[in-house]
C-alpha atoms as a PDB file:
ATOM      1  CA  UNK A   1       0.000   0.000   0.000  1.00  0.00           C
ATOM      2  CA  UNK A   2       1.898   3.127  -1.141  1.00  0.00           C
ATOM      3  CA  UNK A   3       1.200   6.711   0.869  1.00  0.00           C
ATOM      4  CA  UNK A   4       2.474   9.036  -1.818  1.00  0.00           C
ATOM      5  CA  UNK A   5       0.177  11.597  -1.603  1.00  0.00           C
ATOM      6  CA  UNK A   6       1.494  14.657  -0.722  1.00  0.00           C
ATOM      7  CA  UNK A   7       0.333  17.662   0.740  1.00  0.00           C
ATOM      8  CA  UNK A   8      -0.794  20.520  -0.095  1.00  0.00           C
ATOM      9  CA  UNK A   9      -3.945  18.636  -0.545  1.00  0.00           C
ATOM     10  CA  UNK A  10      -7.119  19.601  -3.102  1.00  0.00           C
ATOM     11  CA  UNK A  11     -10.277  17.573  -2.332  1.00  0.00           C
ATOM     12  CA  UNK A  12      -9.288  14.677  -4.925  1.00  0.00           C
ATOM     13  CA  UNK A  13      -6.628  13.746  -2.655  1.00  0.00           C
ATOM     14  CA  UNK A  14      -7.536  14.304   0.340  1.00  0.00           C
ATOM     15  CA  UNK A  15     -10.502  11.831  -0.082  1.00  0.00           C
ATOM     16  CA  UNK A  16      -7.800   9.473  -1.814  1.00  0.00           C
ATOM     17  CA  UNK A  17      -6.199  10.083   1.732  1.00  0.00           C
ATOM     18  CA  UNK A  18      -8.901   9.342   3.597  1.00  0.00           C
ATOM     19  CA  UNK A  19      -9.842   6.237   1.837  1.00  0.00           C
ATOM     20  CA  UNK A  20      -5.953   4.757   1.644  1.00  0.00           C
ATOM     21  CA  UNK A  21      -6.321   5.503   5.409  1.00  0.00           C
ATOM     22  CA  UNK A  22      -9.709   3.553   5.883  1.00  0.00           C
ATOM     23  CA  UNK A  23      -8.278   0.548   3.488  1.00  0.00           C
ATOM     24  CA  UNK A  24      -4.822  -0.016   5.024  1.00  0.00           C
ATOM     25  CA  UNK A  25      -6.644  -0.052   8.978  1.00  0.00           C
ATOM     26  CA  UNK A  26      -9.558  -2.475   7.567  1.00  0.00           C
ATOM     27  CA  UNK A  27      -6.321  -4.717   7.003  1.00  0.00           C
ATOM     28  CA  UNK A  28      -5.709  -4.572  10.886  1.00  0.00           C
ATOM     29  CA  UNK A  29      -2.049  -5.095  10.369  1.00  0.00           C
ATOM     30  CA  UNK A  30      -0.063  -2.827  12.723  1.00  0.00           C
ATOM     31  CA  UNK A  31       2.598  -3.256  10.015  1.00  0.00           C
ATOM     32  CA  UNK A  32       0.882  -1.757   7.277  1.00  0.00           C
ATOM     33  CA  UNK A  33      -1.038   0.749   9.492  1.00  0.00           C
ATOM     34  CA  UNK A  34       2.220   1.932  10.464  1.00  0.00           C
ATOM     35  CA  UNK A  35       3.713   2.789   7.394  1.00  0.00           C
ATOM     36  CA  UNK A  36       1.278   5.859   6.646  1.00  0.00           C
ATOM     37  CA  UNK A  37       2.866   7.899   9.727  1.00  0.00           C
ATOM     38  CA  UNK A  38       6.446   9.276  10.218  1.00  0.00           C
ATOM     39  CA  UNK A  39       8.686   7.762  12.553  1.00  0.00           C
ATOM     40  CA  UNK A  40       8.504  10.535  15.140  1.00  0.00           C
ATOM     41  CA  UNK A  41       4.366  10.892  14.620  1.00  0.00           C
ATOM     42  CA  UNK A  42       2.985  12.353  17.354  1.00  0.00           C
ATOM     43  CA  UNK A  43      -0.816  10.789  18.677  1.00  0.00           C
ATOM     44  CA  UNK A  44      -3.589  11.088  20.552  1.00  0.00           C
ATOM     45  CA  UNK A  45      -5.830   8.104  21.080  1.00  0.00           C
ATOM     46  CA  UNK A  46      -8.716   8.999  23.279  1.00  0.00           C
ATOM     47  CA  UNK A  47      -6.861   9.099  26.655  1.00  0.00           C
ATOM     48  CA  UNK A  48      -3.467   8.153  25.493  1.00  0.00           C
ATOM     49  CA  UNK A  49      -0.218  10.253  24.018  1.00  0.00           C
ATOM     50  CA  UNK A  50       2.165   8.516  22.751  1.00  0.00           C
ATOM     51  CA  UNK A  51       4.956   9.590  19.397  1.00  0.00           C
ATOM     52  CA  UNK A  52       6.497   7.370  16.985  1.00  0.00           C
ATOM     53  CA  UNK A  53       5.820   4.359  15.067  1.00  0.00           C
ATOM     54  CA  UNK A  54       6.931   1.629  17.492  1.00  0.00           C
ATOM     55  CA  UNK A  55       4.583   3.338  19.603  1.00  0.00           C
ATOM     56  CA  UNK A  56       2.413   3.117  17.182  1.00  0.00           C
ATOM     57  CA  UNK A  57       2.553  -0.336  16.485  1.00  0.00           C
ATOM     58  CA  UNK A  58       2.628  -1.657  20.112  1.00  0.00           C
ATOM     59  CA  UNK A  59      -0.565   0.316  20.444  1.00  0.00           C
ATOM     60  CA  UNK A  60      -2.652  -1.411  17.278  1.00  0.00           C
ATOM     61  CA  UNK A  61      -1.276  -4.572  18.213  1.00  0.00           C
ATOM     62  CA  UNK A  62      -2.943  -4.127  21.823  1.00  0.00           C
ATOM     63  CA  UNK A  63      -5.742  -2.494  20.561  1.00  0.00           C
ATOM     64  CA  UNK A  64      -6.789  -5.084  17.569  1.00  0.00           C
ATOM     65  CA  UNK A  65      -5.957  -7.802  20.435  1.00  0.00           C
ATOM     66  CA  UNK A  66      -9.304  -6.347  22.334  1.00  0.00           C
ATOM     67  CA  UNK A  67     -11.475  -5.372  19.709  1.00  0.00           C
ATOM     68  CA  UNK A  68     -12.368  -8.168  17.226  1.00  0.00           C
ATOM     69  CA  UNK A  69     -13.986  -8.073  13.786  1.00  0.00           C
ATOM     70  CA  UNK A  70     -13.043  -4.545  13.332  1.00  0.00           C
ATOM     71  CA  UNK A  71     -14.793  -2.503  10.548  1.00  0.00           C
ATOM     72  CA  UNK A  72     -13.924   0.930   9.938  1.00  0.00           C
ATOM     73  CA  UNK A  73     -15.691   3.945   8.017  1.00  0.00           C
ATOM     74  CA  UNK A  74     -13.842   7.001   7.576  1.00  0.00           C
ATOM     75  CA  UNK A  75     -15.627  10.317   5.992  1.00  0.00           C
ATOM     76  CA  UNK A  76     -13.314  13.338   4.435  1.00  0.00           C
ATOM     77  CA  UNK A  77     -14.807  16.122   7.117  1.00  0.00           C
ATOM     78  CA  UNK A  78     -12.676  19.286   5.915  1.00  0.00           C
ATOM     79  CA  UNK A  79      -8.910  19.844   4.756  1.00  0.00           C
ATOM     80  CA  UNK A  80      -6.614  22.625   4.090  1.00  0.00           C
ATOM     81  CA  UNK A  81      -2.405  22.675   2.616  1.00  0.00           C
ATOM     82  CA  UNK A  82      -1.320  20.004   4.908  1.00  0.00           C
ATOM     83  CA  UNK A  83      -4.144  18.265   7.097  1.00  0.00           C
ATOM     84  CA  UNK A  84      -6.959  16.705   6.915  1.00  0.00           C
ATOM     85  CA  UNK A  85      -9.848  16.148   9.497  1.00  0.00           C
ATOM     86  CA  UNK A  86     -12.340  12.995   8.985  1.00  0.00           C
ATOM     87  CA  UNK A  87     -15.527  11.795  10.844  1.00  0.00           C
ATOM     88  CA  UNK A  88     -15.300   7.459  11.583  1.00  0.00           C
ATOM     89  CA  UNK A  89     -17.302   4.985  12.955  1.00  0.00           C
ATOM     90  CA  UNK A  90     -16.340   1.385  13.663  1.00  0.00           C
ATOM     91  CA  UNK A  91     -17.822  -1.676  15.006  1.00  0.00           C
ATOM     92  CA  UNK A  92     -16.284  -4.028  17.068  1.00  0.00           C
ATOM     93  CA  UNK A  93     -16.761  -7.207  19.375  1.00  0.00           C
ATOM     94  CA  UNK A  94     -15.055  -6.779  22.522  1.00  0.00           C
ATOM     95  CA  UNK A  95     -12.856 -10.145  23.063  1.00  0.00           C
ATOM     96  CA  UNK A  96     -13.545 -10.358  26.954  1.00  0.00           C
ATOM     97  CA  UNK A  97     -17.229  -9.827  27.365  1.00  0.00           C
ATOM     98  CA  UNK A  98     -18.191 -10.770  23.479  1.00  0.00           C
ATOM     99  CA  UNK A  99     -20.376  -7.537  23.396  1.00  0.00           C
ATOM    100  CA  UNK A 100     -20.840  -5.398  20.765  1.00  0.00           C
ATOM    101  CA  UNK A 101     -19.732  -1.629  20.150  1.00  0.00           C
ATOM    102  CA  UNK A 102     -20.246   1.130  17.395  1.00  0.00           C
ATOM    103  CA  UNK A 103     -17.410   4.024  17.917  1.00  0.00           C
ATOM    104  CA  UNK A 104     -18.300   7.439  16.518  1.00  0.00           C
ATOM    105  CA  UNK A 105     -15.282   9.947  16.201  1.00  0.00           C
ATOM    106  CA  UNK A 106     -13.377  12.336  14.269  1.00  0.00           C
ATOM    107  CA  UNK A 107      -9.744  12.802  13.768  1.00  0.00           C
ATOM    108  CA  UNK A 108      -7.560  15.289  12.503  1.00  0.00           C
ATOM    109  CA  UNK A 109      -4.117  14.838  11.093  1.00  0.00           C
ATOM    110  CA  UNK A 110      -1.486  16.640  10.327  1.00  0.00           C
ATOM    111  CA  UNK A 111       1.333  15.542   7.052  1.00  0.00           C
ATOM    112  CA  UNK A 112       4.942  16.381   6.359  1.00  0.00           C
ATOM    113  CA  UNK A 113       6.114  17.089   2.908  1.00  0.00           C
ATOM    114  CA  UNK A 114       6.434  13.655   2.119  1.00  0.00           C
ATOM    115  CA  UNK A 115       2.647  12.908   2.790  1.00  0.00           C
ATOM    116  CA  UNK A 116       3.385  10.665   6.235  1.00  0.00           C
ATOM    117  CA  UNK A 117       0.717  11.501   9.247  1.00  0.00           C
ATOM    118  CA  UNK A 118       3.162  13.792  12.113  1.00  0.00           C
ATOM    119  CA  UNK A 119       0.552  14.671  13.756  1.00  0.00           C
ATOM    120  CA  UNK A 120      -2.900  12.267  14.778  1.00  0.00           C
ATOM    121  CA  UNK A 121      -5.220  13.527  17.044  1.00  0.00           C
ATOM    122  CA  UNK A 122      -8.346  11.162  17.843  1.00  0.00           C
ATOM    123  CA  UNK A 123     -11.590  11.696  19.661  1.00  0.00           C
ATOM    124  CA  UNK A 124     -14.429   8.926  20.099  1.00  0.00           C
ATOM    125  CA  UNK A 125     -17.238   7.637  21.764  1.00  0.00           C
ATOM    126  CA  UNK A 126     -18.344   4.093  22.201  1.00  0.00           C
ATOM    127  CA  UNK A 127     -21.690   2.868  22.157  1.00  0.00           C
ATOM    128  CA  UNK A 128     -23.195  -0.491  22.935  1.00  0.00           C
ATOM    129  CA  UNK A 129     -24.545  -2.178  20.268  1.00  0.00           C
ATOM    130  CA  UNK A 130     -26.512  -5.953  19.653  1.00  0.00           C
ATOM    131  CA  UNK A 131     -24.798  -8.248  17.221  1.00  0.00           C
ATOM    132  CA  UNK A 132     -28.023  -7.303  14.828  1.00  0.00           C
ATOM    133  CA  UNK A 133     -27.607  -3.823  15.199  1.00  0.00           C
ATOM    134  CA  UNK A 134     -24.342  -4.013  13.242  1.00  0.00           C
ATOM    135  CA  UNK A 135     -24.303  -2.122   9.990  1.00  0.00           C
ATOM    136  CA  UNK A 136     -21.103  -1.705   9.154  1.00  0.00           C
ATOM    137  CA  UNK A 137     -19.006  -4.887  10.841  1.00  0.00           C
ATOM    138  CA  UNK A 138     -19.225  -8.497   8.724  1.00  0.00           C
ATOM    139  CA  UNK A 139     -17.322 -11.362  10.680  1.00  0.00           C
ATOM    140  CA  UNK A 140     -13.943 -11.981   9.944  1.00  0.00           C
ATOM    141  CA  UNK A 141     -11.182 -14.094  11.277  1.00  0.00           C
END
């Protein structure tokens, strides 16, 4: 998966952005996730701060370790030269309890000249779902 797009951004590419972005974390490998942010990226995840890619990985690892069958969405919201803010929801099946949840959020992310995320900064909201209330999520091993 190749992350050559390179700010300043028009709205073609920031919606290619934004979709690259929803593709490579439907793949759920920290690996490939990874590669889309520089290796001093700095993030916010909900409650956590944390800068770099190794931090970055050890954190999708973890966090695709507790939520299973994980769907994403991801919306262009607004952008301007070099970032790029998105709405998201995603569903996911909490490995402990086996419940449910739909996460509503937006993000907004910064890009260096060579089009790799320096900056994420994520706010979201889980809410409890049933297994039949799923609209976005399909099973997957």
């Amino acid at each position: 998966m190749s992350y050559s797009l390179k700010p300043p951004f028009s709205l073609e590419s920031a919606r290619a952005k934004v979709k690259r972005a929803e593709d490579a974390w439907n793949t759920r490998d920290p690996e490939i996730v990874a590669l889309a942010y520089s290796e001093d990226s700095e993030w916010r995840n909900r409650d956590e701060f944390f800068r770099g890619r190794d931090a970055i990985r050890a954190f999708l690892y973890r966090k695709w370790r507790k939520e299973l069958h994980y769907k994403l969405m991801k919306e262009l919201w607004s952008f301007a030269e070099n970032r790029i803010s998105v709405r998201f929801e995603y569903e996911w099946q909490d490995a402990v309890s086996g419940a449910w949840f739909r996460a509503h959020g937006n993000e907004h992310w910064e890009f260096d000249s060579e089009g790799l995320m320096r900056v994420r900064d994520m706010s979201a909201n889980d809410v409890p779902i049933s297994a039949e209330e799923r609209r976005i999520s399909l099973p997957q091993n």
